[in-house]
PDB file of N, CA and C in Angstrom:
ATOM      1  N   UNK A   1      68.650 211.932 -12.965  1.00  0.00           N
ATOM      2  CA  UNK A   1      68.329 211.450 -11.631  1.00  0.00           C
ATOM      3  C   UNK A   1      69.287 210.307 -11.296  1.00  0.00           C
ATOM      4  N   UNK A   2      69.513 210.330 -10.178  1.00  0.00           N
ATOM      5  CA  UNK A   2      70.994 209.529 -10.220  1.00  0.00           C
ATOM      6  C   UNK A   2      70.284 208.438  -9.189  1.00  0.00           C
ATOM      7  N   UNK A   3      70.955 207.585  -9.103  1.00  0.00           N
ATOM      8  CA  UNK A   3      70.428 206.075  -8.004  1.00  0.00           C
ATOM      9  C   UNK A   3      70.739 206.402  -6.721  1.00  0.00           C
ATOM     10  N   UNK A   4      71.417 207.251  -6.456  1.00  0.00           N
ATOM     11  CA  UNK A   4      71.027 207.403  -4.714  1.00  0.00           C
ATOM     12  C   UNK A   4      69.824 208.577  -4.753  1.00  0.00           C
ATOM     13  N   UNK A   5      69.000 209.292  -5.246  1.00  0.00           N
ATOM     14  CA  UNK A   5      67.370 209.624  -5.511  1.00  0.00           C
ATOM     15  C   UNK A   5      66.348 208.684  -5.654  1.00  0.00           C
ATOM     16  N   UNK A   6      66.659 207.977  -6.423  1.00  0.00           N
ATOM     17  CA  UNK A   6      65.976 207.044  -6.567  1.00  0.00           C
ATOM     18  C   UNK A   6      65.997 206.062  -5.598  1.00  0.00           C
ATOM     19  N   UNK A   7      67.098 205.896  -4.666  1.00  0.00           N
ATOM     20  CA  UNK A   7      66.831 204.969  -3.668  1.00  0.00           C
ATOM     21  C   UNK A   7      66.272 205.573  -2.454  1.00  0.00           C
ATOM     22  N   UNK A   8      66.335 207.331  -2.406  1.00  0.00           N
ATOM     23  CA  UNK A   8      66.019 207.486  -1.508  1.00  0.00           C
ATOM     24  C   UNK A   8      64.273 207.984  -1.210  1.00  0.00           C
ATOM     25  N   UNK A   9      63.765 208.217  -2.790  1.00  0.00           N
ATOM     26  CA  UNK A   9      62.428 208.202  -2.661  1.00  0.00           C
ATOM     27  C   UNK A   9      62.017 206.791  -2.430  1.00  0.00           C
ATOM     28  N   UNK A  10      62.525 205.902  -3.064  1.00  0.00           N
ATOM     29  CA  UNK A  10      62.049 204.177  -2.884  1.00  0.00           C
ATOM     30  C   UNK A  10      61.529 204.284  -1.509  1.00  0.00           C
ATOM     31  N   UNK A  11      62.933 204.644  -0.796  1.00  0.00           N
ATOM     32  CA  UNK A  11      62.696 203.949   1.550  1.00  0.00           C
ATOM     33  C   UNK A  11      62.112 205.281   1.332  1.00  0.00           C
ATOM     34  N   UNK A  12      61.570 206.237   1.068  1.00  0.00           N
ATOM     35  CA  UNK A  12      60.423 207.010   2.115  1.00  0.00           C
ATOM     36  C   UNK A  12      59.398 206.657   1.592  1.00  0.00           C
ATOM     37  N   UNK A  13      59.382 206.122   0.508  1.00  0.00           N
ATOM     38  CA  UNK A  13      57.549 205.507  -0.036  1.00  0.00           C
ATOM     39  C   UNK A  13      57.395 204.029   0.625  1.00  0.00           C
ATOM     40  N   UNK A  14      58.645 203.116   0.989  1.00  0.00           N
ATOM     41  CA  UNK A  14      58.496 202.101   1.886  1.00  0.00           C
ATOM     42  C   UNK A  14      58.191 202.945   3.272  1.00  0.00           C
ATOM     43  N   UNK A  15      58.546 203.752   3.771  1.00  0.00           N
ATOM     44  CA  UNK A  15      58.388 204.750   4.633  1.00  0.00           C
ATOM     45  C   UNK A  15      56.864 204.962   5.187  1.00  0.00           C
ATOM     46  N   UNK A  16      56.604 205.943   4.521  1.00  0.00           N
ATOM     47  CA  UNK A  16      54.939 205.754   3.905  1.00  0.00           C
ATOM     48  C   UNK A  16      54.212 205.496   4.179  1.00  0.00           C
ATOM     49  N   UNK A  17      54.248 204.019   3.420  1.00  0.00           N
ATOM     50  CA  UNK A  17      53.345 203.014   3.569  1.00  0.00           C
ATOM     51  C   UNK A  17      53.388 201.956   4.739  1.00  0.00           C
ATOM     52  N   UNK A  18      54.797 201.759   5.528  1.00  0.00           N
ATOM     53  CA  UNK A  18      54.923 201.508   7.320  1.00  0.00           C
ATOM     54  C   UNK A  18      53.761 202.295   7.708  1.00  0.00           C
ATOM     55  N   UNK A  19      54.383 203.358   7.881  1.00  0.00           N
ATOM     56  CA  UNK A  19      53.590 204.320   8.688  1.00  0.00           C
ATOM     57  C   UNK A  19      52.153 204.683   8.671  1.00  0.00           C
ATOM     58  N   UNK A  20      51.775 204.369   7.364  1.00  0.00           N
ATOM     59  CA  UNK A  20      50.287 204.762   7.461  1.00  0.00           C
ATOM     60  C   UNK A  20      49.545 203.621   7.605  1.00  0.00           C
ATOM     61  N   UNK A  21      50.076 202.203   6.914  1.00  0.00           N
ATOM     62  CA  UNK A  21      49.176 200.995   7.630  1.00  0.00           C
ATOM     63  C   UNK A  21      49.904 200.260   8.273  1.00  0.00           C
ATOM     64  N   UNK A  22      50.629 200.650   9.166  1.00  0.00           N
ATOM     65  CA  UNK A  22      51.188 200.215  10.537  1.00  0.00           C
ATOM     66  C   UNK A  22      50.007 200.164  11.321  1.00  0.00           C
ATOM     67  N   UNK A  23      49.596 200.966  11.616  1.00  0.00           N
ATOM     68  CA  UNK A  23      48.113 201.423  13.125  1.00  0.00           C
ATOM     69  C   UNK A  23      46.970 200.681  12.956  1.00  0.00           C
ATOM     70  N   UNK A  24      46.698 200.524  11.522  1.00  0.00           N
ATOM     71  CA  UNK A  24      45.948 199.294  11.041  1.00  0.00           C
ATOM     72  C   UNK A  24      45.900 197.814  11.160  1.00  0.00           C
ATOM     73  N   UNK A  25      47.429 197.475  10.685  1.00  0.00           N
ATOM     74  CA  UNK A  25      47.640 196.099  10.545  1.00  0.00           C
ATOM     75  C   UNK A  25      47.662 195.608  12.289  1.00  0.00           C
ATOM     76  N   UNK A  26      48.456 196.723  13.121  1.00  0.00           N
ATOM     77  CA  UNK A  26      48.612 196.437  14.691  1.00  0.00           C
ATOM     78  C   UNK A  26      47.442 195.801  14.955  1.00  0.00           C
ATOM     79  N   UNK A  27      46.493 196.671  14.960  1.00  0.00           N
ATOM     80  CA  UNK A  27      45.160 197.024  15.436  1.00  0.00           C
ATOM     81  C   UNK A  27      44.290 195.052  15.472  1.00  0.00           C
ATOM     82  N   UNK A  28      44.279 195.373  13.557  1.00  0.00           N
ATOM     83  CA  UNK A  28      43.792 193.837  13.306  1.00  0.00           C
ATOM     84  C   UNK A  28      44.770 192.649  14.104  1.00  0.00           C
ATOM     85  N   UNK A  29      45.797 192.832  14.070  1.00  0.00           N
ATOM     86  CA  UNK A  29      46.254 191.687  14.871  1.00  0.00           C
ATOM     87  C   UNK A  29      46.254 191.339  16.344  1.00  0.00           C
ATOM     88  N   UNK A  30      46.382 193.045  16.677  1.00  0.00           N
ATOM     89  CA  UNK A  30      45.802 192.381  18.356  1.00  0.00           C
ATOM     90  C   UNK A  30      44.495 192.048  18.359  1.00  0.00           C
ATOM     91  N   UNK A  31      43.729 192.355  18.010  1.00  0.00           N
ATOM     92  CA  UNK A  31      41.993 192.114  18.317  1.00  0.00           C
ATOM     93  C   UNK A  31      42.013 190.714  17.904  1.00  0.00           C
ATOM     94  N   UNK A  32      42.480 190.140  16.661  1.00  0.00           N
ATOM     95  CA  UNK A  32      42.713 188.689  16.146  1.00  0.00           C
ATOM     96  C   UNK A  32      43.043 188.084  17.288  1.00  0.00           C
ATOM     97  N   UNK A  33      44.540 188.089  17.645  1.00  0.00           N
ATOM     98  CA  UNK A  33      45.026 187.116  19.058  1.00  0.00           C
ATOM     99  C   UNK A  33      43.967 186.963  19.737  1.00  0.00           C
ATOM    100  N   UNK A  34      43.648 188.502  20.393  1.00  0.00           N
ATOM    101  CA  UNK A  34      42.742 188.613  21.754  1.00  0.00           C
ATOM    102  C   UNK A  34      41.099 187.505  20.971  1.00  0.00           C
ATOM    103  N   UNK A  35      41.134 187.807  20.283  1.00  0.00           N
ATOM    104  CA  UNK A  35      39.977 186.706  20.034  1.00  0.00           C
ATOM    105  C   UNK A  35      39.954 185.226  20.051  1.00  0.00           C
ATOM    106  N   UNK A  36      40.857 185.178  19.239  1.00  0.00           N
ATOM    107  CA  UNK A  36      41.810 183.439  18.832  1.00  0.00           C
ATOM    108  C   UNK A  36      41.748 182.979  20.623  1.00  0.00           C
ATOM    109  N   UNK A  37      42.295 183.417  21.473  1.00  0.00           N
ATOM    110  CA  UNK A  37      42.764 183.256  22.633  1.00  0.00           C
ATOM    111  C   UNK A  37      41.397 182.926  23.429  1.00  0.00           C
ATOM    112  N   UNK A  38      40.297 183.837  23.108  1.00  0.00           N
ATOM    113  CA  UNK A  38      38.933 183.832  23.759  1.00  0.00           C
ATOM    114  C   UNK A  38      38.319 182.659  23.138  1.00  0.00           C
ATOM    115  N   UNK A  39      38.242 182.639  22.134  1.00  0.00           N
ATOM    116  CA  UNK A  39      38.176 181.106  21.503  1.00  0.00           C
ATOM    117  C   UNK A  39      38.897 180.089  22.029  1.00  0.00           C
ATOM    118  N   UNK A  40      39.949 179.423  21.885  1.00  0.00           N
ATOM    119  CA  UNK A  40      40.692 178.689  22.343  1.00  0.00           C
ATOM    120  C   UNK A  40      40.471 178.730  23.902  1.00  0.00           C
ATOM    121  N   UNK A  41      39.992 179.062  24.510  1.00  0.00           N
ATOM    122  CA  UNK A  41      39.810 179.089  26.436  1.00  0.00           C
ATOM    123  C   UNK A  41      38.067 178.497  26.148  1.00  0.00           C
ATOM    124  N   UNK A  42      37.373 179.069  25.111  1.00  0.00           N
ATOM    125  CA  UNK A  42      35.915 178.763  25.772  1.00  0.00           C
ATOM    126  C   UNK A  42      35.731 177.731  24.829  1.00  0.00           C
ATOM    127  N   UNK A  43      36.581 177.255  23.885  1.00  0.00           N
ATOM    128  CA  UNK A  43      36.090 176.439  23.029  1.00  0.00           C
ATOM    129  C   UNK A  43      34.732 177.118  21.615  1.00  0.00           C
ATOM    130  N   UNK A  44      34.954 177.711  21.637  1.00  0.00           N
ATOM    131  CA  UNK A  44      33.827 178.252  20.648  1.00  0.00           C
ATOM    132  C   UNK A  44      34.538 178.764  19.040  1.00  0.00           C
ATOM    133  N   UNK A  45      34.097 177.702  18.942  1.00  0.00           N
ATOM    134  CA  UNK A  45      34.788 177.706  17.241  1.00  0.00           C
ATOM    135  C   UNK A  45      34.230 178.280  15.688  1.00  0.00           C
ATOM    136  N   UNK A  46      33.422 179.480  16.384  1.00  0.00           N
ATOM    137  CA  UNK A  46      32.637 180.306  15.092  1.00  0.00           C
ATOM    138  C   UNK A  46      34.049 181.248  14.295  1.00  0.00           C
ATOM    139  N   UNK A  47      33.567 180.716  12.851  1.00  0.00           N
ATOM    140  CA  UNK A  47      34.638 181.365  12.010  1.00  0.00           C
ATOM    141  C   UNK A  47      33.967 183.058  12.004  1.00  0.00           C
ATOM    142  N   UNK A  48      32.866 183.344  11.921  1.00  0.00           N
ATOM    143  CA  UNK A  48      32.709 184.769  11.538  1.00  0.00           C
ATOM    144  C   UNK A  48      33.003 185.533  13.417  1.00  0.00           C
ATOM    145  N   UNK A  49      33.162 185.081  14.313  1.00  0.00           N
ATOM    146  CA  UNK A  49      33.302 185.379  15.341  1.00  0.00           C
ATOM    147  C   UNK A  49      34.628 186.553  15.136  1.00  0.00           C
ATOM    148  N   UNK A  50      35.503 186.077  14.464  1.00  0.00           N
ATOM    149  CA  UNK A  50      36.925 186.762  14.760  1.00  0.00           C
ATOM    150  C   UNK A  50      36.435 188.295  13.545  1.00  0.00           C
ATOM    151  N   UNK A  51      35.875 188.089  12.661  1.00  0.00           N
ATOM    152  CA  UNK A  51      35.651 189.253  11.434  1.00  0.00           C
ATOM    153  C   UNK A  51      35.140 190.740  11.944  1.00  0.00           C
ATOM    154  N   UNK A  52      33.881 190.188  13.025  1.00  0.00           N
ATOM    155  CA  UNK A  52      33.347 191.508  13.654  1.00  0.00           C
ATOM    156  C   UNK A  52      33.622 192.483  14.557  1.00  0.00           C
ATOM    157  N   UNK A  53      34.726 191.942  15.454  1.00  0.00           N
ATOM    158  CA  UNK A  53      35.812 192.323  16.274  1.00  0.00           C
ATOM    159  C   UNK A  53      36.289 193.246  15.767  1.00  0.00           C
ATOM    160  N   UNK A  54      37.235 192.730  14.552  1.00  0.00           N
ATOM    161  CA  UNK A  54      38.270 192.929  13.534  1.00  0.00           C
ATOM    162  C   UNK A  54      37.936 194.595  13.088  1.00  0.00           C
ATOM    163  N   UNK A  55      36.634 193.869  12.129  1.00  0.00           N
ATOM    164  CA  UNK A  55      36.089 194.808  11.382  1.00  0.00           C
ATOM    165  C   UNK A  55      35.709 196.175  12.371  1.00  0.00           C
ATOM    166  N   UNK A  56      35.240 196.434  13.618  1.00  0.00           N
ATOM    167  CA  UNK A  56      35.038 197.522  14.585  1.00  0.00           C
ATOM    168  C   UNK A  56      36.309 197.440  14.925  1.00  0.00           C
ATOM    169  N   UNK A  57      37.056 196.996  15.419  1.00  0.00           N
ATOM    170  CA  UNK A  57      38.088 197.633  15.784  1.00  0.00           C
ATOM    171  C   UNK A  57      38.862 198.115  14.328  1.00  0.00           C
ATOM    172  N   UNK A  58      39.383 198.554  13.490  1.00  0.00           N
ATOM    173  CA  UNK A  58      39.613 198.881  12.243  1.00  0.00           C
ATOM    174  C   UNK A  58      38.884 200.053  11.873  1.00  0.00           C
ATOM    175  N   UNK A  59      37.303 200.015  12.064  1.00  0.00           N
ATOM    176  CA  UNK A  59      36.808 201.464  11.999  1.00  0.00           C
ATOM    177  C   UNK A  59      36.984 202.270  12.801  1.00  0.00           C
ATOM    178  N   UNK A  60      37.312 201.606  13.702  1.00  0.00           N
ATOM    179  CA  UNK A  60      37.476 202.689  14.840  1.00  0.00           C
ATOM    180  C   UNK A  60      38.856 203.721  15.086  1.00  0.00           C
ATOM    181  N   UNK A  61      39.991 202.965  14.533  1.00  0.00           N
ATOM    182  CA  UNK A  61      40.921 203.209  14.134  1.00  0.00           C
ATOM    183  C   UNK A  61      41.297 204.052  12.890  1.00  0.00           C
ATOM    184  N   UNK A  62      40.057 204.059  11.942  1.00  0.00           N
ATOM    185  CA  UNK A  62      40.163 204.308  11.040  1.00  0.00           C
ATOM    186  C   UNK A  62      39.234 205.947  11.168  1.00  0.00           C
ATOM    187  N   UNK A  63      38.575 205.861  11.979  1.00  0.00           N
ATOM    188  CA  UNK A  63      37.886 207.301  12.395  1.00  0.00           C
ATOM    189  C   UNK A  63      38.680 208.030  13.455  1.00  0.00           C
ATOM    190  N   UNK A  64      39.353 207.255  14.236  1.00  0.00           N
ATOM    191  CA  UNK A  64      40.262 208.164  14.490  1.00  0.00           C
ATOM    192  C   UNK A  64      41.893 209.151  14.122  1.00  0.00           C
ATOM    193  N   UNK A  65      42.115 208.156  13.281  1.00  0.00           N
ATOM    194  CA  UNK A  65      43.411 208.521  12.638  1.00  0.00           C
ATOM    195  C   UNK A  65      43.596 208.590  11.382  1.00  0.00           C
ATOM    196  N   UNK A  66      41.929 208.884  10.388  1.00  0.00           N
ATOM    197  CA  UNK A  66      42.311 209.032   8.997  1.00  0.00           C
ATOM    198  C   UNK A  66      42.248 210.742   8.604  1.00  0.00           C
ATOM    199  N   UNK A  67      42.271 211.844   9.639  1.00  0.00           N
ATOM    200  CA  UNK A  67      43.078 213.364   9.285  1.00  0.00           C
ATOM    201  C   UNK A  67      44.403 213.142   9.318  1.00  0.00           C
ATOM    202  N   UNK A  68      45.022 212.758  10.578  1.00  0.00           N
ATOM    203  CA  UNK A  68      46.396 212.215  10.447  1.00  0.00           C
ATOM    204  C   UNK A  68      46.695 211.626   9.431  1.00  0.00           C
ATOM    205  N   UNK A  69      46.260 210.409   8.906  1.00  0.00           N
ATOM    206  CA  UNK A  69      46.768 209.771   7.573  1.00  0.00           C
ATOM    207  C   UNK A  69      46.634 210.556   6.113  1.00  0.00           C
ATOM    208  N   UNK A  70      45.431 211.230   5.867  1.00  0.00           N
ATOM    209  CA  UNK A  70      44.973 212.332   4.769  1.00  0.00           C
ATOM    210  C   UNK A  70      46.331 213.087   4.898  1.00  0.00           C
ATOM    211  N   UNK A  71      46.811 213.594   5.680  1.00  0.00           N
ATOM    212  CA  UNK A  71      47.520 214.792   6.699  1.00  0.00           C
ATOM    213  C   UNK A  71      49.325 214.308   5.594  1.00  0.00           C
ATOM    214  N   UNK A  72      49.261 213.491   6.516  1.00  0.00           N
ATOM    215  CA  UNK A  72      51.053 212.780   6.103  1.00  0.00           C
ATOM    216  C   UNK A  72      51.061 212.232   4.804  1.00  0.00           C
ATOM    217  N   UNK A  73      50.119 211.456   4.338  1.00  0.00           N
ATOM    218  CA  UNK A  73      49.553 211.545   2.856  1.00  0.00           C
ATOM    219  C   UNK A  73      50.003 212.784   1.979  1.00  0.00           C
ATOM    220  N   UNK A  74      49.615 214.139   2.148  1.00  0.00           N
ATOM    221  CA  UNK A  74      49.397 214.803   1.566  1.00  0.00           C
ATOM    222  C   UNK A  74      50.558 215.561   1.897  1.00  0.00           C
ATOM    223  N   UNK A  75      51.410 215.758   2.541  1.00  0.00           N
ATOM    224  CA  UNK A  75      52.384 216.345   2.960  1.00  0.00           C
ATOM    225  C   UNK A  75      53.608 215.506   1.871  1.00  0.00           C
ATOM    226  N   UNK A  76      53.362 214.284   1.720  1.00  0.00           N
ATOM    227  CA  UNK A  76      54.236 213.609   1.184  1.00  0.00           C
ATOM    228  C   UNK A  76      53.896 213.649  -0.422  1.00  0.00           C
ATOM    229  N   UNK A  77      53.298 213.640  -0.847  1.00  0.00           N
ATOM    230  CA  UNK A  77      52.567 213.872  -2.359  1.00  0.00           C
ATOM    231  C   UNK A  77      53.243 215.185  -2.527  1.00  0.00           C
ATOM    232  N   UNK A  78      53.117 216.739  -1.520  1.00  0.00           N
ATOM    233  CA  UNK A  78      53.280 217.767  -1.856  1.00  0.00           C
ATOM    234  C   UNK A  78      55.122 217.563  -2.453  1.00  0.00           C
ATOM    235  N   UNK A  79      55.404 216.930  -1.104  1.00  0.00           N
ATOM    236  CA  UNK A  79      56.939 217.185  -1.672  1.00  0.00           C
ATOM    237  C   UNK A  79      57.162 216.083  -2.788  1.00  0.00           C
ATOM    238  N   UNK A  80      56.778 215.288  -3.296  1.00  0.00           N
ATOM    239  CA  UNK A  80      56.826 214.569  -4.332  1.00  0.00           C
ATOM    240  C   UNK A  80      56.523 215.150  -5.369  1.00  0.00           C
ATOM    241  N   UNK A  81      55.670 216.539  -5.729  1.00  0.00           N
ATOM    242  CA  UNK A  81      55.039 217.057  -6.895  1.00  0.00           C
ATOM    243  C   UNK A  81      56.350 218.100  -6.734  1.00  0.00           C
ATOM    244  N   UNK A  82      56.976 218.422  -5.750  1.00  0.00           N
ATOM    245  CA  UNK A  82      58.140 219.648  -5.774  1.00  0.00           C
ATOM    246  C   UNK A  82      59.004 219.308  -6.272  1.00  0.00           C
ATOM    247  N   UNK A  83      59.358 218.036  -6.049  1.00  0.00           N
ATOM    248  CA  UNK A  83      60.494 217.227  -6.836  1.00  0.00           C
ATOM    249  C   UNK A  83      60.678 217.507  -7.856  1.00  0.00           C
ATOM    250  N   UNK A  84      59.597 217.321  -8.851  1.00  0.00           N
ATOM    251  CA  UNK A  84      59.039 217.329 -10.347  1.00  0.00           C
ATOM    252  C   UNK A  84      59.817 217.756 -11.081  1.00  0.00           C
ATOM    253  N   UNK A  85      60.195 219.668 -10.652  1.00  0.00           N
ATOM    254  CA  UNK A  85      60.908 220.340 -11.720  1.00  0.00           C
ATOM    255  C   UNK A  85      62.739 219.718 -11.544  1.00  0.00           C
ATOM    256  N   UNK A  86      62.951 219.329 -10.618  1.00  0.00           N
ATOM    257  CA  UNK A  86      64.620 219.016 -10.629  1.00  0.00           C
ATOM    258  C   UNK A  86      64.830 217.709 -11.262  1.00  0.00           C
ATOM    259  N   UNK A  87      63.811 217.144 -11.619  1.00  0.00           N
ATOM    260  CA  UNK A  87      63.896 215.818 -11.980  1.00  0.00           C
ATOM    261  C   UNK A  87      63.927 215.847 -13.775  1.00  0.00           C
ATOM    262  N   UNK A  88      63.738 217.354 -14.137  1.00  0.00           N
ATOM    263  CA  UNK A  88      63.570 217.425 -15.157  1.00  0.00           C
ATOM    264  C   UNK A  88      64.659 217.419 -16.257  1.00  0.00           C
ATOM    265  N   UNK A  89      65.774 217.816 -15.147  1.00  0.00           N
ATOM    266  CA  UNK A  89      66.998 218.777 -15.828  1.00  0.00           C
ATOM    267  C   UNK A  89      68.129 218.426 -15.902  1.00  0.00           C
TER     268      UNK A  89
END
């Protein structure tokens, strides 16, 4: 296996892992701001205030786009197990 294979499974497993908790991390951070911001205007300084937001928006995200993620997940595993035999030889 030579180092340009190896570098090029490296960036699609950095790849990957962008892509599949990209929609996630977005998600939590806008709802964060948009909260921080609602805070900061009304003055209301509850720490568990920002968690429950968070936490529903995240499931919600997470019920909608975890076939897609299973999906590209598994598409990527497949060709990773195909690899297998050339890696042998």
């Amino acid at each position: 296996m030579t180092i340009s294979e190896i570098s090029s499974l490296m960036s699609g497993a950095i790849m990957q892992i962008l892509l599949l908790a990209g929609p996630i991390l977005i998600t939590a951070l806008v709802v964060g701001l948009v909260v921080s911001i609602i805070q900061a205007t009304t003055s209301i300084q509850e720490q568990t205030l920002t968690f429950v937001p968070k936490i529903a928006a995240i499931m919600i995200v997470l019920a909608l786009l975890a076939g897609w993620m299973f999906a590209t997940l598994g598409e990527y595993t497949i060709n990773l197990f195909s690899l297998i035999p050339g890696m042998a030889g």
